[in-house]
Protein backbone atom coordinates (compact mmCIF):
# COMPACT_ATOMS: atom_id res chain seq x y z
CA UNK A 1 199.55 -102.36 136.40
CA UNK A 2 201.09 -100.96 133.28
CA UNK A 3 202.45 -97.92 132.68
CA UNK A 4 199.63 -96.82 130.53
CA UNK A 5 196.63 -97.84 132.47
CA UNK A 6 198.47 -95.70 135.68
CA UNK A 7 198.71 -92.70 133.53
CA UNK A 8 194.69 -93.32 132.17
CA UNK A 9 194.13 -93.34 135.81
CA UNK A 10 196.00 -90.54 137.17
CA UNK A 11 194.37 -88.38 134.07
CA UNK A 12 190.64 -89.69 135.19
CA UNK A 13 191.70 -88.87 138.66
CA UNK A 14 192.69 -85.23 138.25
CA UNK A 15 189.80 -84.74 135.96
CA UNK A 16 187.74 -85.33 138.94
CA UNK A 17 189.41 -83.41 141.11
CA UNK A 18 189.85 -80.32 138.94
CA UNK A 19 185.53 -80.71 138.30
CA UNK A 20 185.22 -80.71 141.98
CA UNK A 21 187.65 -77.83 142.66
CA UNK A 22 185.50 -75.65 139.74
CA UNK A 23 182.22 -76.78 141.09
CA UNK A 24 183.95 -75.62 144.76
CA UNK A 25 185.05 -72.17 143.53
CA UNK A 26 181.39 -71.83 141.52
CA UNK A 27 179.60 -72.11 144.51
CA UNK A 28 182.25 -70.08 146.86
CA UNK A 29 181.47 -67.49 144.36
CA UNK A 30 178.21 -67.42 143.94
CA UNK A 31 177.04 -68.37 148.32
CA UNK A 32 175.76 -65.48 150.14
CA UNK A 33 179.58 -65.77 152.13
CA UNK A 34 181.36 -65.29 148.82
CA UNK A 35 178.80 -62.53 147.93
CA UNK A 36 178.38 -63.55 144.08
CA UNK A 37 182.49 -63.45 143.97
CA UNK A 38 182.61 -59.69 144.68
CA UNK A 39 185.29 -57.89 147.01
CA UNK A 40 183.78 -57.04 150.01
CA UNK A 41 184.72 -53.48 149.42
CA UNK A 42 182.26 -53.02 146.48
CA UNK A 43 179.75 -54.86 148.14
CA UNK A 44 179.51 -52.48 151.75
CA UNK A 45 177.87 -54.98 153.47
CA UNK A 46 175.30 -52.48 153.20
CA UNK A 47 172.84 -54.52 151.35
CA UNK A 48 171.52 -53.99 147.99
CA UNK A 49 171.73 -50.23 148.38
CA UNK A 50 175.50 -50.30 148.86
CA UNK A 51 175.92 -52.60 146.10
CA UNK A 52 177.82 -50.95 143.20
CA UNK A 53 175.01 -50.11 140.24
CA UNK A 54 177.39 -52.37 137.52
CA UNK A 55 176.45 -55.30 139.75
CA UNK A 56 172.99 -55.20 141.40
CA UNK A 57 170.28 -53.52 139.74
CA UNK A 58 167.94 -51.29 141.63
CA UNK A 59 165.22 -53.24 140.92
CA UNK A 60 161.80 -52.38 142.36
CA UNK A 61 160.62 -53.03 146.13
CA UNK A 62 157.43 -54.79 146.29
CA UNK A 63 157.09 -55.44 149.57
CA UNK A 64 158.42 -54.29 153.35
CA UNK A 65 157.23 -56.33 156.42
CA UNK A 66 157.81 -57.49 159.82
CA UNK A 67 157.99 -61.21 160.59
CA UNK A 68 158.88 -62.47 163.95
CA UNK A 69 161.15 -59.49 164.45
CA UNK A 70 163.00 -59.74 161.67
CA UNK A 71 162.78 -57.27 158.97
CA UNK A 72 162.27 -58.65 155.46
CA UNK A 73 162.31 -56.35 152.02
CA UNK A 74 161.36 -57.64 148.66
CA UNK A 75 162.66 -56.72 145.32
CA UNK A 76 161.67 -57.42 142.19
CA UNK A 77 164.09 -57.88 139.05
CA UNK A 78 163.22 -57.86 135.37
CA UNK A 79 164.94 -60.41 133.18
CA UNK A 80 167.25 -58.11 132.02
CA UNK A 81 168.68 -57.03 135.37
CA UNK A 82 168.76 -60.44 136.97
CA UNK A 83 170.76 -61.49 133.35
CA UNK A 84 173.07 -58.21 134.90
CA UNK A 85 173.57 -59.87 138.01
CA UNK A 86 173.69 -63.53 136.70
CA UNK A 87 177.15 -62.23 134.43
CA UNK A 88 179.62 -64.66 134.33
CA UNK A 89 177.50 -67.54 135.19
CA UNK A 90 176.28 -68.66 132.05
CA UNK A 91 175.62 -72.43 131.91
CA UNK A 92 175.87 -72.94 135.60
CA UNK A 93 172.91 -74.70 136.94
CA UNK A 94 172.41 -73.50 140.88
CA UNK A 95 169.38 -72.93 143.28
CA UNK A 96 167.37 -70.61 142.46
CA UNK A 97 168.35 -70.25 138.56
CA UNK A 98 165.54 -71.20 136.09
CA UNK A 99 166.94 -72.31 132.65
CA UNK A 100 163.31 -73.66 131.15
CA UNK A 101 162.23 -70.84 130.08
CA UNK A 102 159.44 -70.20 132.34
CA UNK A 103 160.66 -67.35 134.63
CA UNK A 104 159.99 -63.98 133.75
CA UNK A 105 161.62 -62.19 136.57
CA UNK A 106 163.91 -62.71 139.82
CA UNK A 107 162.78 -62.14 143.23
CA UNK A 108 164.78 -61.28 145.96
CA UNK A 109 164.00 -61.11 150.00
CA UNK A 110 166.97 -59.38 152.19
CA UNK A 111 166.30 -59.73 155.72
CA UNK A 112 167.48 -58.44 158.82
CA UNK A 113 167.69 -59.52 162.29
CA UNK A 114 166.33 -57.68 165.03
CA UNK A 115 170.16 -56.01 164.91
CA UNK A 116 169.74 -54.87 161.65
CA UNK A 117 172.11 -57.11 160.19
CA UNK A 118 171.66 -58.99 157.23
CA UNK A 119 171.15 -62.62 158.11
CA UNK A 120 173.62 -65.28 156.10
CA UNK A 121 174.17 -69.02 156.22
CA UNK A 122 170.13 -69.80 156.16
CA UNK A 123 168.37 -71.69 153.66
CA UNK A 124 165.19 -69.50 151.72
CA UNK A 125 162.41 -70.47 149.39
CA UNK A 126 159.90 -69.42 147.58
CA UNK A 127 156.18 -71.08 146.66
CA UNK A 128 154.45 -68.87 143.74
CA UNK A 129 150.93 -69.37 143.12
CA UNK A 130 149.68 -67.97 139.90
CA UNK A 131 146.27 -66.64 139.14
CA UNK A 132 146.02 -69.79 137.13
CA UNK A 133 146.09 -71.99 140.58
CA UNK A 134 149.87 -73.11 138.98
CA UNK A 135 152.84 -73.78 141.57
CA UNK A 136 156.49 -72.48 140.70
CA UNK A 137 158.34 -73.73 143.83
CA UNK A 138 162.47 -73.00 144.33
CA UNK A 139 165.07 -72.37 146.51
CA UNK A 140 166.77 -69.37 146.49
CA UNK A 141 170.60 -68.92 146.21
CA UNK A 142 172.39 -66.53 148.66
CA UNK A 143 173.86 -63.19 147.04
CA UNK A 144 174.48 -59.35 147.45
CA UNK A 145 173.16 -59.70 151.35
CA UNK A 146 170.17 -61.41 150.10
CA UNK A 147 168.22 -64.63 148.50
CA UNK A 148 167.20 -64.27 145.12
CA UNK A 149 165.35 -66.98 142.85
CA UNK A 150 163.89 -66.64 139.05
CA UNK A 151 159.98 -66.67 138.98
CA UNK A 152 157.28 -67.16 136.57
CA UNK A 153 155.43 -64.13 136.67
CA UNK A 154 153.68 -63.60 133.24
CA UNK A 155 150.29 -64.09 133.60
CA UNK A 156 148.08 -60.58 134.39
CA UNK A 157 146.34 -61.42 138.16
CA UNK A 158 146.97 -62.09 141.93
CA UNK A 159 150.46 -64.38 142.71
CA UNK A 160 149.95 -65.66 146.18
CA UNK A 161 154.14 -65.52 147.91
CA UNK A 162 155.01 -67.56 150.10
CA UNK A 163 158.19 -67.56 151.75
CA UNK A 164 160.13 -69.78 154.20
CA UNK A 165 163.41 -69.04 155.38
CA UNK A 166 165.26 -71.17 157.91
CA UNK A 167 168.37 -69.86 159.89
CA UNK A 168 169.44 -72.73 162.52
CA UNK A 169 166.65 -73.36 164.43
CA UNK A 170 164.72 -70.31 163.97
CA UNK A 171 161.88 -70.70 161.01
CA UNK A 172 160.45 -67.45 159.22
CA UNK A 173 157.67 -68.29 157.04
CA UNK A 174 155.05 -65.19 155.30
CA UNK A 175 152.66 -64.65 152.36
CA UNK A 176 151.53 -61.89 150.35
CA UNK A 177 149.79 -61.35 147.32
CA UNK A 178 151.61 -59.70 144.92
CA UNK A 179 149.94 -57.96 141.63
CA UNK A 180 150.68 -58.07 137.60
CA UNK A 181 149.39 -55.60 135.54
């Protein structure tokens, strides 16, 4: 092989490599382990309450339940508050991020195991029915103790929630109706 066609090679190569390494520390810093790149000083560990204001807006809780033991709490996020917490991750495509246009807001479920610590490491989605009968389906991506997604939540009326969340073996699944003014 000539010289020229090693060095083409070795430059492809490490072009790869360095894509897979960004792509690697992307998702490191955005997984629910790498807590959206934060030190886990200014997060607490203490959930979105303990979260320093410059990074998590306070959002507003829509919903508190029980499910299977487990204690889940919903927040809602206006677009310009999940755009606060989304900072530094323009152009990165990632569960849970809607880039069509179509989401108005970001929802959020923390939830706690019967120990009262925030679960991690599980997988968490979210079905949203509209008035309208229309499906917005995602997964959620894992951040600030919780799982947060964008949703379309425009249209005045009754979205029907439904949540699954799946940690090992052990399946959490709930609905609620949750109302736009």
């Amino acid at each position: 092989m000539s010289k020229k066609i090693k060095i083409m090679a070795f430059s492809a190569g490490l072009s790869i490599l360095v894509s897979a390494l960004g792509a690697a520390v992307v998702s490191a810093q955005v997984s629910h382990e790498g807590h959206g790149g934060m030190s886990h000083s200014s997060m607490g560990h203490g959930g979105p309450a303990a979260a320093s204001a410059a990074a998590m807006p306070e959002g507003v809780v829509i919903r508190e339940s029980k499910v299977q033991g487990h204690e889940f709490v919903y927040r809602l996020y206006t677009w310009d508050e999940r755009n606060a917490m989304m900072k530094g991750m323009e152009g990165h495509t990632m569960p849970g991020m809607d880039n069509t246009g179509k989401s108005t807001n970001h929802l959020m479920v923390f939830i706690k195991g019967a120990d009262g610590k925030y679960l991690s490491g599980g997988k968490v989605g979210f079905i949203v029915t509209g008035p309208d009968t229309s499906e917005f389906k995602t997964l959620t991506m894992g951040m600030f103790d919780g799982y947060g997604a964008d949703v379309p939540l425009k249209a005045k009326g009754s979205h029907l929630v439904k949540t699954k969340a799946v940690f090992g073996d052990n399946v959490l699944t709930e609905d609620f109706t949750h109302t736009v003014k």
